[in-house]
PDB file of N, CA and C in Angstrom:
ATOM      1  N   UNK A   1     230.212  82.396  83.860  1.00  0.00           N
ATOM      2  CA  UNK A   1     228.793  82.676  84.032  1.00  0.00           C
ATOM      3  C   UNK A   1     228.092  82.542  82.688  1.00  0.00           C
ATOM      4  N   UNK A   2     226.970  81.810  82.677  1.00  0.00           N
ATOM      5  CA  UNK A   2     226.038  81.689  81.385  1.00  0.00           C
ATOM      6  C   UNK A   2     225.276  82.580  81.072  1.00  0.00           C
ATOM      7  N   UNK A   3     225.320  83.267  79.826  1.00  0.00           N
ATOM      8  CA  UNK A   3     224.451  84.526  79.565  1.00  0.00           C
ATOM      9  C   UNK A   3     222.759  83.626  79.039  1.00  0.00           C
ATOM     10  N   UNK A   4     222.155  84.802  79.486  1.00  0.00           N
ATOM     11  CA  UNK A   4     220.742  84.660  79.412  1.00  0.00           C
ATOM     12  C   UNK A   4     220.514  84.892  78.305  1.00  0.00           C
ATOM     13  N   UNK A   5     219.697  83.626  77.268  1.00  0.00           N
ATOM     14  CA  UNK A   5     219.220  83.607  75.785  1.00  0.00           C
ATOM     15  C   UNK A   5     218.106  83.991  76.095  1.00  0.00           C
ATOM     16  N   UNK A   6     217.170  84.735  75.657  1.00  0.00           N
ATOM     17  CA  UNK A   6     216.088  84.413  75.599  1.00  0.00           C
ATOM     18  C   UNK A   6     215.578  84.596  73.816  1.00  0.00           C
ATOM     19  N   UNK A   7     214.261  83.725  73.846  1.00  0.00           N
ATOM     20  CA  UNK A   7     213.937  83.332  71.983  1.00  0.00           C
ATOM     21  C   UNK A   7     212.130  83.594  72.639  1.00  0.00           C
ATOM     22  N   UNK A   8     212.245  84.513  71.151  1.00  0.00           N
ATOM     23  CA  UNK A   8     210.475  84.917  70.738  1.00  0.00           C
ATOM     24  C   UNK A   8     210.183  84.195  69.377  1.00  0.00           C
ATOM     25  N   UNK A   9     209.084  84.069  69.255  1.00  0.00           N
ATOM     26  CA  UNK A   9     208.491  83.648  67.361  1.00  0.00           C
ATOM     27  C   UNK A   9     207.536  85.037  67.725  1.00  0.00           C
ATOM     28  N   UNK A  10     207.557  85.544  66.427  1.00  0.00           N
ATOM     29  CA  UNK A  10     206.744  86.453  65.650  1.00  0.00           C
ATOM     30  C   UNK A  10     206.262  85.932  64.299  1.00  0.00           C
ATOM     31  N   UNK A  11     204.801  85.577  64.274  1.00  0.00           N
ATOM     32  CA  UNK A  11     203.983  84.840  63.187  1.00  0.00           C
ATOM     33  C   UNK A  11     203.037  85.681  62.442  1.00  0.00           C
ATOM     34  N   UNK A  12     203.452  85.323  61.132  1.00  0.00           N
ATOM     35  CA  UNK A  12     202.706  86.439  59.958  1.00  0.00           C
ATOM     36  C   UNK A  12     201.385  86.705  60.179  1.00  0.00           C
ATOM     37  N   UNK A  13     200.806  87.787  60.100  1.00  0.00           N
ATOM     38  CA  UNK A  13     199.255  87.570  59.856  1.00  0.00           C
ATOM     39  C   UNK A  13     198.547  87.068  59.519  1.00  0.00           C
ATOM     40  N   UNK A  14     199.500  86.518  58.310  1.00  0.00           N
ATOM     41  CA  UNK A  14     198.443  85.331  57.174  1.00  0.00           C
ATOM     42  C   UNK A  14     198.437  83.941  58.268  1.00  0.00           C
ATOM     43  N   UNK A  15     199.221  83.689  59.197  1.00  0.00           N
ATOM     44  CA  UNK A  15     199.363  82.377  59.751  1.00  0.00           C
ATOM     45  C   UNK A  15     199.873  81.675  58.763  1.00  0.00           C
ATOM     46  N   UNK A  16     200.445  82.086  57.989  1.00  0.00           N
ATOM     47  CA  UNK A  16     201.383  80.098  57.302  1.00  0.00           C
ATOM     48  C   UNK A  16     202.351  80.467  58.461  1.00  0.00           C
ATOM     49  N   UNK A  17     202.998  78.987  58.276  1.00  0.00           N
ATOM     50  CA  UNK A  17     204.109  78.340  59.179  1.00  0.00           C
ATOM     51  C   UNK A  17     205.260  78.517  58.787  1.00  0.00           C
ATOM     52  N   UNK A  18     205.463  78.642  57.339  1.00  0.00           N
ATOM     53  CA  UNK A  18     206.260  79.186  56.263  1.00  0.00           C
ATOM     54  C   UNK A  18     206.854  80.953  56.521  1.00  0.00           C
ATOM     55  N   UNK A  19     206.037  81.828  57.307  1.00  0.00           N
ATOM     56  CA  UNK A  19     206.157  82.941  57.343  1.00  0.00           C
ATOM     57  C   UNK A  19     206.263  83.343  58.848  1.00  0.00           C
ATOM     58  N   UNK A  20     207.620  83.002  59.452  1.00  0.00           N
ATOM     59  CA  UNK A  20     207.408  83.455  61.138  1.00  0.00           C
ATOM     60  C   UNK A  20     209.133  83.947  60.567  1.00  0.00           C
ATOM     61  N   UNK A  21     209.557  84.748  62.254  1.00  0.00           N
ATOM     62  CA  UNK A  21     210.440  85.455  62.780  1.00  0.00           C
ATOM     63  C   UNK A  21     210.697  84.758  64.351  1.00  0.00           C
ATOM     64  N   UNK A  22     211.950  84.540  63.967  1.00  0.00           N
ATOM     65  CA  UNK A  22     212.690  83.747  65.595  1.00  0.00           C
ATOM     66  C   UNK A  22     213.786  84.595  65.704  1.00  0.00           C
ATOM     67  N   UNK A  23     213.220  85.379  66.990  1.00  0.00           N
ATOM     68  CA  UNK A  23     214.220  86.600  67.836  1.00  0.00           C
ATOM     69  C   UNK A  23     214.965  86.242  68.648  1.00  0.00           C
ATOM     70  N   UNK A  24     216.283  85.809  68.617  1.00  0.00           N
ATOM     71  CA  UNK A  24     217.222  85.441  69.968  1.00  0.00           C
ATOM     72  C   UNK A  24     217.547  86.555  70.879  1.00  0.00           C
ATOM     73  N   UNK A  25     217.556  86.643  71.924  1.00  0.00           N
ATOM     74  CA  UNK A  25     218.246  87.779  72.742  1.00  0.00           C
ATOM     75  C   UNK A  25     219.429  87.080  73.347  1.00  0.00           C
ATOM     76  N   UNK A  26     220.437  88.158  73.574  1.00  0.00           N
ATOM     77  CA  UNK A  26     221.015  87.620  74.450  1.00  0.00           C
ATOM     78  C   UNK A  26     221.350  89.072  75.293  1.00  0.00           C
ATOM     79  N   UNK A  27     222.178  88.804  76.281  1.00  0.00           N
ATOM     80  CA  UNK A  27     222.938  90.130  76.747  1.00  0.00           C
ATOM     81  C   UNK A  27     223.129  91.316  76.277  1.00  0.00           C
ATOM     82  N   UNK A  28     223.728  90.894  74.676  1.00  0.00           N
ATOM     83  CA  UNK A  28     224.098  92.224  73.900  1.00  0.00           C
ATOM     84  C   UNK A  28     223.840  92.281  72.816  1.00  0.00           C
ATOM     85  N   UNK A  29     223.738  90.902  72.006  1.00  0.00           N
ATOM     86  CA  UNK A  29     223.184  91.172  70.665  1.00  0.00           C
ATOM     87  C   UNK A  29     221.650  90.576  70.539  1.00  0.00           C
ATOM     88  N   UNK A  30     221.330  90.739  69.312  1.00  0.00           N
ATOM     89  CA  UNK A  30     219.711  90.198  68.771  1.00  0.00           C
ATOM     90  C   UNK A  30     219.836  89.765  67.427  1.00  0.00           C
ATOM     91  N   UNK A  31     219.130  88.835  67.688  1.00  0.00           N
ATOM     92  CA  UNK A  31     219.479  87.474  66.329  1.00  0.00           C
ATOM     93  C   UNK A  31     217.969  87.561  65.675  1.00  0.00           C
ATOM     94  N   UNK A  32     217.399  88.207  64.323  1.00  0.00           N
ATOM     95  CA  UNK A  32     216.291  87.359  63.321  1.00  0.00           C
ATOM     96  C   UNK A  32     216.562  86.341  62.430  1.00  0.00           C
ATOM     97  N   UNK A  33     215.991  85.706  62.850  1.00  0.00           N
ATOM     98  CA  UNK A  33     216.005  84.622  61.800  1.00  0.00           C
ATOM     99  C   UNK A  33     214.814  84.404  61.307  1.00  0.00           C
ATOM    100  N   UNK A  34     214.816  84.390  60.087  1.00  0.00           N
ATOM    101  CA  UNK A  34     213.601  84.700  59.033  1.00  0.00           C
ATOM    102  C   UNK A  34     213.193  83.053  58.332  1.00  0.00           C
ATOM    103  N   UNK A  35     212.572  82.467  58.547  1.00  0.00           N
ATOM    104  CA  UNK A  35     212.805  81.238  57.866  1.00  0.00           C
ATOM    105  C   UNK A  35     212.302  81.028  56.638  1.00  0.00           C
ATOM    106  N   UNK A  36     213.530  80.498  55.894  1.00  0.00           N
ATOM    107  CA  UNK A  36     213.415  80.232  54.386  1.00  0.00           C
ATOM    108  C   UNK A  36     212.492  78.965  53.786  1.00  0.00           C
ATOM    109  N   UNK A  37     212.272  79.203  52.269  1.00  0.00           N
ATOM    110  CA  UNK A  37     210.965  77.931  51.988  1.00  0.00           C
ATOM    111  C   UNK A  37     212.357  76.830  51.642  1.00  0.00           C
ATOM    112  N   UNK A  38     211.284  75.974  52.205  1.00  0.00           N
ATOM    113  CA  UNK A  38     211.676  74.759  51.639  1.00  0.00           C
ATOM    114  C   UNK A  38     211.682  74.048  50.617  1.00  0.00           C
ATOM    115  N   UNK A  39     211.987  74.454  49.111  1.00  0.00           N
ATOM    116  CA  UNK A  39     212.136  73.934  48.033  1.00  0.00           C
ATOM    117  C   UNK A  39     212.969  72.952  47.286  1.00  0.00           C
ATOM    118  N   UNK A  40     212.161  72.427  46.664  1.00  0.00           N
ATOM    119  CA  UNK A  40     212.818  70.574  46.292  1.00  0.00           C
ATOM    120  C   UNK A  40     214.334  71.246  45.740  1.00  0.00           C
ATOM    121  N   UNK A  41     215.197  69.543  45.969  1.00  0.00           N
ATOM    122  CA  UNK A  41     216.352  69.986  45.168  1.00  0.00           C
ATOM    123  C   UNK A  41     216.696  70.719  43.759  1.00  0.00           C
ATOM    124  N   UNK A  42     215.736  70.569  42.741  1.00  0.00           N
ATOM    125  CA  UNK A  42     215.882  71.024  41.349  1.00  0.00           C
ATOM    126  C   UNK A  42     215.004  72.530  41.799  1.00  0.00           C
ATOM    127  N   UNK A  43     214.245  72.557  42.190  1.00  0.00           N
ATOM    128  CA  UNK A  43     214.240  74.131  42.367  1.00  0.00           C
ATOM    129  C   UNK A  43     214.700  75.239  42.645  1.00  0.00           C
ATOM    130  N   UNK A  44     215.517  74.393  43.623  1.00  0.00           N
ATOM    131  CA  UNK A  44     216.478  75.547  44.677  1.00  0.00           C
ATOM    132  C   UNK A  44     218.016  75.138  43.125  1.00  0.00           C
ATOM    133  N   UNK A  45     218.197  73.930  42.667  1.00  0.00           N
ATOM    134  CA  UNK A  45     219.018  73.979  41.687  1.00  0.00           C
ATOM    135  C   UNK A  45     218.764  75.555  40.023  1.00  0.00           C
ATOM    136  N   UNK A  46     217.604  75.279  40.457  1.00  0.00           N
ATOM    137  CA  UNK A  46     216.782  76.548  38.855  1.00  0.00           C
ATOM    138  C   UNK A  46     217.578  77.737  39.566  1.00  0.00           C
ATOM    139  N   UNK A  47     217.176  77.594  40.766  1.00  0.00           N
ATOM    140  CA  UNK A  47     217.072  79.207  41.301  1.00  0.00           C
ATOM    141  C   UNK A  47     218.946  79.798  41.702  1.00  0.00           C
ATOM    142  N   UNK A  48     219.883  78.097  41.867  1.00  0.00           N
ATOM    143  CA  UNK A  48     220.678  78.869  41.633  1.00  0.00           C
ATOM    144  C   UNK A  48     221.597  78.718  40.094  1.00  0.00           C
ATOM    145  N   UNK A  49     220.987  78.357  39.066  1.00  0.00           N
ATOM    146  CA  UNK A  49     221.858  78.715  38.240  1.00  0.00           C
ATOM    147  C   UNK A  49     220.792  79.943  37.627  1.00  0.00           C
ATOM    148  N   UNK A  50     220.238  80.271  37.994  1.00  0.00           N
ATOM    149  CA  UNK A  50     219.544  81.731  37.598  1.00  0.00           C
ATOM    150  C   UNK A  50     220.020  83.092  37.747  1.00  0.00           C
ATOM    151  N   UNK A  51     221.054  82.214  39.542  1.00  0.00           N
ATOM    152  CA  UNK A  51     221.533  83.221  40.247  1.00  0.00           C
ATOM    153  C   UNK A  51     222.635  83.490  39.674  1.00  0.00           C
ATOM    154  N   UNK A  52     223.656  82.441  39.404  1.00  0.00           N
ATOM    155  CA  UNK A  52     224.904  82.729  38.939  1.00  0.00           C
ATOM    156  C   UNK A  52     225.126  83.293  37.589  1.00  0.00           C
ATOM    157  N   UNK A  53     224.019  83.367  37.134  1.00  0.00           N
ATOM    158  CA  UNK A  53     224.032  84.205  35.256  1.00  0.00           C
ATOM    159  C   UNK A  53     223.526  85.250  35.482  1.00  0.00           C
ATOM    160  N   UNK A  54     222.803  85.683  36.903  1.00  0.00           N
ATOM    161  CA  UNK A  54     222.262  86.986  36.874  1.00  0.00           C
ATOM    162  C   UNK A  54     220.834  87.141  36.264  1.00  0.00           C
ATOM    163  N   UNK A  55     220.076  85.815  35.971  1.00  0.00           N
ATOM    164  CA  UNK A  55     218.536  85.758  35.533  1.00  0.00           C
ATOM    165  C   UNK A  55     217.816  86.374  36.357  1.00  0.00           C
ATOM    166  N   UNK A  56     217.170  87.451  36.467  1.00  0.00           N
ATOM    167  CA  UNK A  56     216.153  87.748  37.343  1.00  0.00           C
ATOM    168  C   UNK A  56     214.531  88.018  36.847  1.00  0.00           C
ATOM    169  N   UNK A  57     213.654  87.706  37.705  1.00  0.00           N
ATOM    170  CA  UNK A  57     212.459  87.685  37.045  1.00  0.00           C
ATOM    171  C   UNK A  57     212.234  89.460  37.611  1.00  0.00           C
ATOM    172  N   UNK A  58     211.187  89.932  36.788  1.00  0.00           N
ATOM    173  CA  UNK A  58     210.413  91.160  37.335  1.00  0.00           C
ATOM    174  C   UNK A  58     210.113  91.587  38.678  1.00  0.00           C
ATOM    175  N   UNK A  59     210.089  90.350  40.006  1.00  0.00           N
ATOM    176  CA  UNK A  59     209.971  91.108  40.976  1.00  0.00           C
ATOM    177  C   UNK A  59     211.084  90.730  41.861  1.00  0.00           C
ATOM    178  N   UNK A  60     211.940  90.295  41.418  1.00  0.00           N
ATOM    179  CA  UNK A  60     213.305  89.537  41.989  1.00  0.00           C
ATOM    180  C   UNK A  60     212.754  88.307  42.874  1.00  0.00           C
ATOM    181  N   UNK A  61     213.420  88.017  43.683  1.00  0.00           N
ATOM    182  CA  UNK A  61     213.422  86.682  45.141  1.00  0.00           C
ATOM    183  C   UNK A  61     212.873  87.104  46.584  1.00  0.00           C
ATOM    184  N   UNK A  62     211.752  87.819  46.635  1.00  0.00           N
ATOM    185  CA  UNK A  62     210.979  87.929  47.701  1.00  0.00           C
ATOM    186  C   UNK A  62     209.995  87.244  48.474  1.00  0.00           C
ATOM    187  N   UNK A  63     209.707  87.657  49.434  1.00  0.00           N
ATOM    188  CA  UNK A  63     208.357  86.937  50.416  1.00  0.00           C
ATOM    189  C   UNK A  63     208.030  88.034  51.218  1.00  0.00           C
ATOM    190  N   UNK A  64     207.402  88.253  51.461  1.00  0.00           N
ATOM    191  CA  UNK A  64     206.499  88.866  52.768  1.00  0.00           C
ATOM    192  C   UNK A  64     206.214  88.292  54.204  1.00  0.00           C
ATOM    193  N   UNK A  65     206.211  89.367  54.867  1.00  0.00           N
ATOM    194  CA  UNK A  65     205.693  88.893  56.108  1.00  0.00           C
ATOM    195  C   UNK A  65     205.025  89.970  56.900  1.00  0.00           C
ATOM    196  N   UNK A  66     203.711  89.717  57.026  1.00  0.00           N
ATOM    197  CA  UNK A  66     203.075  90.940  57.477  1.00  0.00           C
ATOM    198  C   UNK A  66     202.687  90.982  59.226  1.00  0.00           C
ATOM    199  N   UNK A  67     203.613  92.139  59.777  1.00  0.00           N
ATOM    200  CA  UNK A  67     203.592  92.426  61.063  1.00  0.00           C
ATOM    201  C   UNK A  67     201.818  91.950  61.437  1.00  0.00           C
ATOM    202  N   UNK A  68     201.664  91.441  62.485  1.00  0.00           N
ATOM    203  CA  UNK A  68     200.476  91.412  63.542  1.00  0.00           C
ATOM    204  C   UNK A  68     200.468  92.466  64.384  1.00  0.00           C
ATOM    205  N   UNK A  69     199.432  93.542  64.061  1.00  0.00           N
ATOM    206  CA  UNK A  69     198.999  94.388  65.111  1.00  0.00           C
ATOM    207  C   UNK A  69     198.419  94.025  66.040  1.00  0.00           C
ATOM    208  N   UNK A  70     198.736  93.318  66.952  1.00  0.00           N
ATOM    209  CA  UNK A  70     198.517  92.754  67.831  1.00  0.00           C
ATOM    210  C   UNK A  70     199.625  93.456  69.379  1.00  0.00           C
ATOM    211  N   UNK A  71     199.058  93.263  70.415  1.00  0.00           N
ATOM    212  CA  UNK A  71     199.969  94.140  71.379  1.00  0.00           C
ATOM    213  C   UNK A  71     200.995  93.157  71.810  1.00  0.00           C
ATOM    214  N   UNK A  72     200.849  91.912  72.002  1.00  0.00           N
ATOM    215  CA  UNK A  72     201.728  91.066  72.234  1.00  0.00           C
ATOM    216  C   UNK A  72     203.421  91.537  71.043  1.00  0.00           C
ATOM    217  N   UNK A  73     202.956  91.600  69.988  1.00  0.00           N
ATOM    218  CA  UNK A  73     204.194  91.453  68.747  1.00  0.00           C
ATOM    219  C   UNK A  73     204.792  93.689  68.960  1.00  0.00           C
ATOM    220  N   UNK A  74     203.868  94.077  69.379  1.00  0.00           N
ATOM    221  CA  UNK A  74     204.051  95.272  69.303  1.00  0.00           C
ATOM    222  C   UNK A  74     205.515  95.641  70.624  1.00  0.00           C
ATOM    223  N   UNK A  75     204.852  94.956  71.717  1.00  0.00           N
ATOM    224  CA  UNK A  75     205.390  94.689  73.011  1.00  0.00           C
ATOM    225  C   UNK A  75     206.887  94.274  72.428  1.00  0.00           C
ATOM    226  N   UNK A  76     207.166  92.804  71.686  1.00  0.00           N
ATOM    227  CA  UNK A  76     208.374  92.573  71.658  1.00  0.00           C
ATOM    228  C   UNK A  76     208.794  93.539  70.763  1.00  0.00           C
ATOM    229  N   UNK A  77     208.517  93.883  69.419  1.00  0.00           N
ATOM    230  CA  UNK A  77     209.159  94.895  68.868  1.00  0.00           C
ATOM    231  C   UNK A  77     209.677  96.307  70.017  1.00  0.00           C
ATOM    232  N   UNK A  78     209.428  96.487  70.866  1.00  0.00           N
ATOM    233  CA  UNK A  78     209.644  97.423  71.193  1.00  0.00           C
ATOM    234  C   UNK A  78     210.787  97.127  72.431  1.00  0.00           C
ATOM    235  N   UNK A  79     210.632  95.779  73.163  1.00  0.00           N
ATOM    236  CA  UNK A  79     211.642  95.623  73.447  1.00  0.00           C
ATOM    237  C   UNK A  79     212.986  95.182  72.945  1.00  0.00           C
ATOM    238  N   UNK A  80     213.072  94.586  71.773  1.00  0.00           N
ATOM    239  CA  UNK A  80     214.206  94.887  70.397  1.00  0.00           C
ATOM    240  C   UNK A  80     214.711  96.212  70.101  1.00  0.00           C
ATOM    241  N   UNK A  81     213.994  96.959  69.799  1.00  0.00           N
ATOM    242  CA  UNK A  81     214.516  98.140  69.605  1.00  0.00           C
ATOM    243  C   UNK A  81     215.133  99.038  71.099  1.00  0.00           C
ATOM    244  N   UNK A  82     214.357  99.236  72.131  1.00  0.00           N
ATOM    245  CA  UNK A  82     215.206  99.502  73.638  1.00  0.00           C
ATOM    246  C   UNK A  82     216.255  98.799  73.495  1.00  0.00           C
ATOM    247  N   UNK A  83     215.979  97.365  73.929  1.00  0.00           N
ATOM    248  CA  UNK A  83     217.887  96.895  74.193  1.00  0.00           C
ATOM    249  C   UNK A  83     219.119  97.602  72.870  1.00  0.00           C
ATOM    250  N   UNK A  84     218.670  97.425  71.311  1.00  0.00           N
ATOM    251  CA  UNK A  84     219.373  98.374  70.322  1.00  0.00           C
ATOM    252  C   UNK A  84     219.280  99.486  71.347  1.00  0.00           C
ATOM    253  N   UNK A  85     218.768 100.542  71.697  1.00  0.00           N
ATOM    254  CA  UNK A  85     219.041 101.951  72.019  1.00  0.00           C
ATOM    255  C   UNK A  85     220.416 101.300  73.413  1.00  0.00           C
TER     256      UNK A  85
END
């Protein structure tokens, strides 16, 4: 028997395209996937020999993504967290 996937996007407030959340469901577990930037080869090269010496800048390797109060995103958050309970 084939278990039932089901997939949400949750999109930043700001609207870039750069800043969404892809929720897999399945039966029993729940999948985020946060999607990462797309940076040229020598950048993502800076960033990892920065990594491997332990270079860090002042606010480390972050991004944001700011929840939509919106009832739609509220709705799925809440069914994420039920199936967790």
């Amino acid at each position: 028997m084939e278990e039932k996937i089901k997939d949400d996007i949750i999109i930043c407030q700001c609207n870039s395209p750069n800043h969404k959340i892809v929720i897999r469901k399945d039966e029993e577990d729940i999948y985020l996937y946060f999607f990462l930037n797309d940076y040229s080869f020598f950048k993502r090269l800076i960033l990892g020999i920065k990594y491997i010496f332990k270079i860090k800048n002042s606010y480390g390797n972050f991004e944001e993504f700011i929840l939509p109060k919106d009832k739609q995103t509220i709705n799925k958050l809440k069914q994420i967290l039920k199936q967790l309970k």
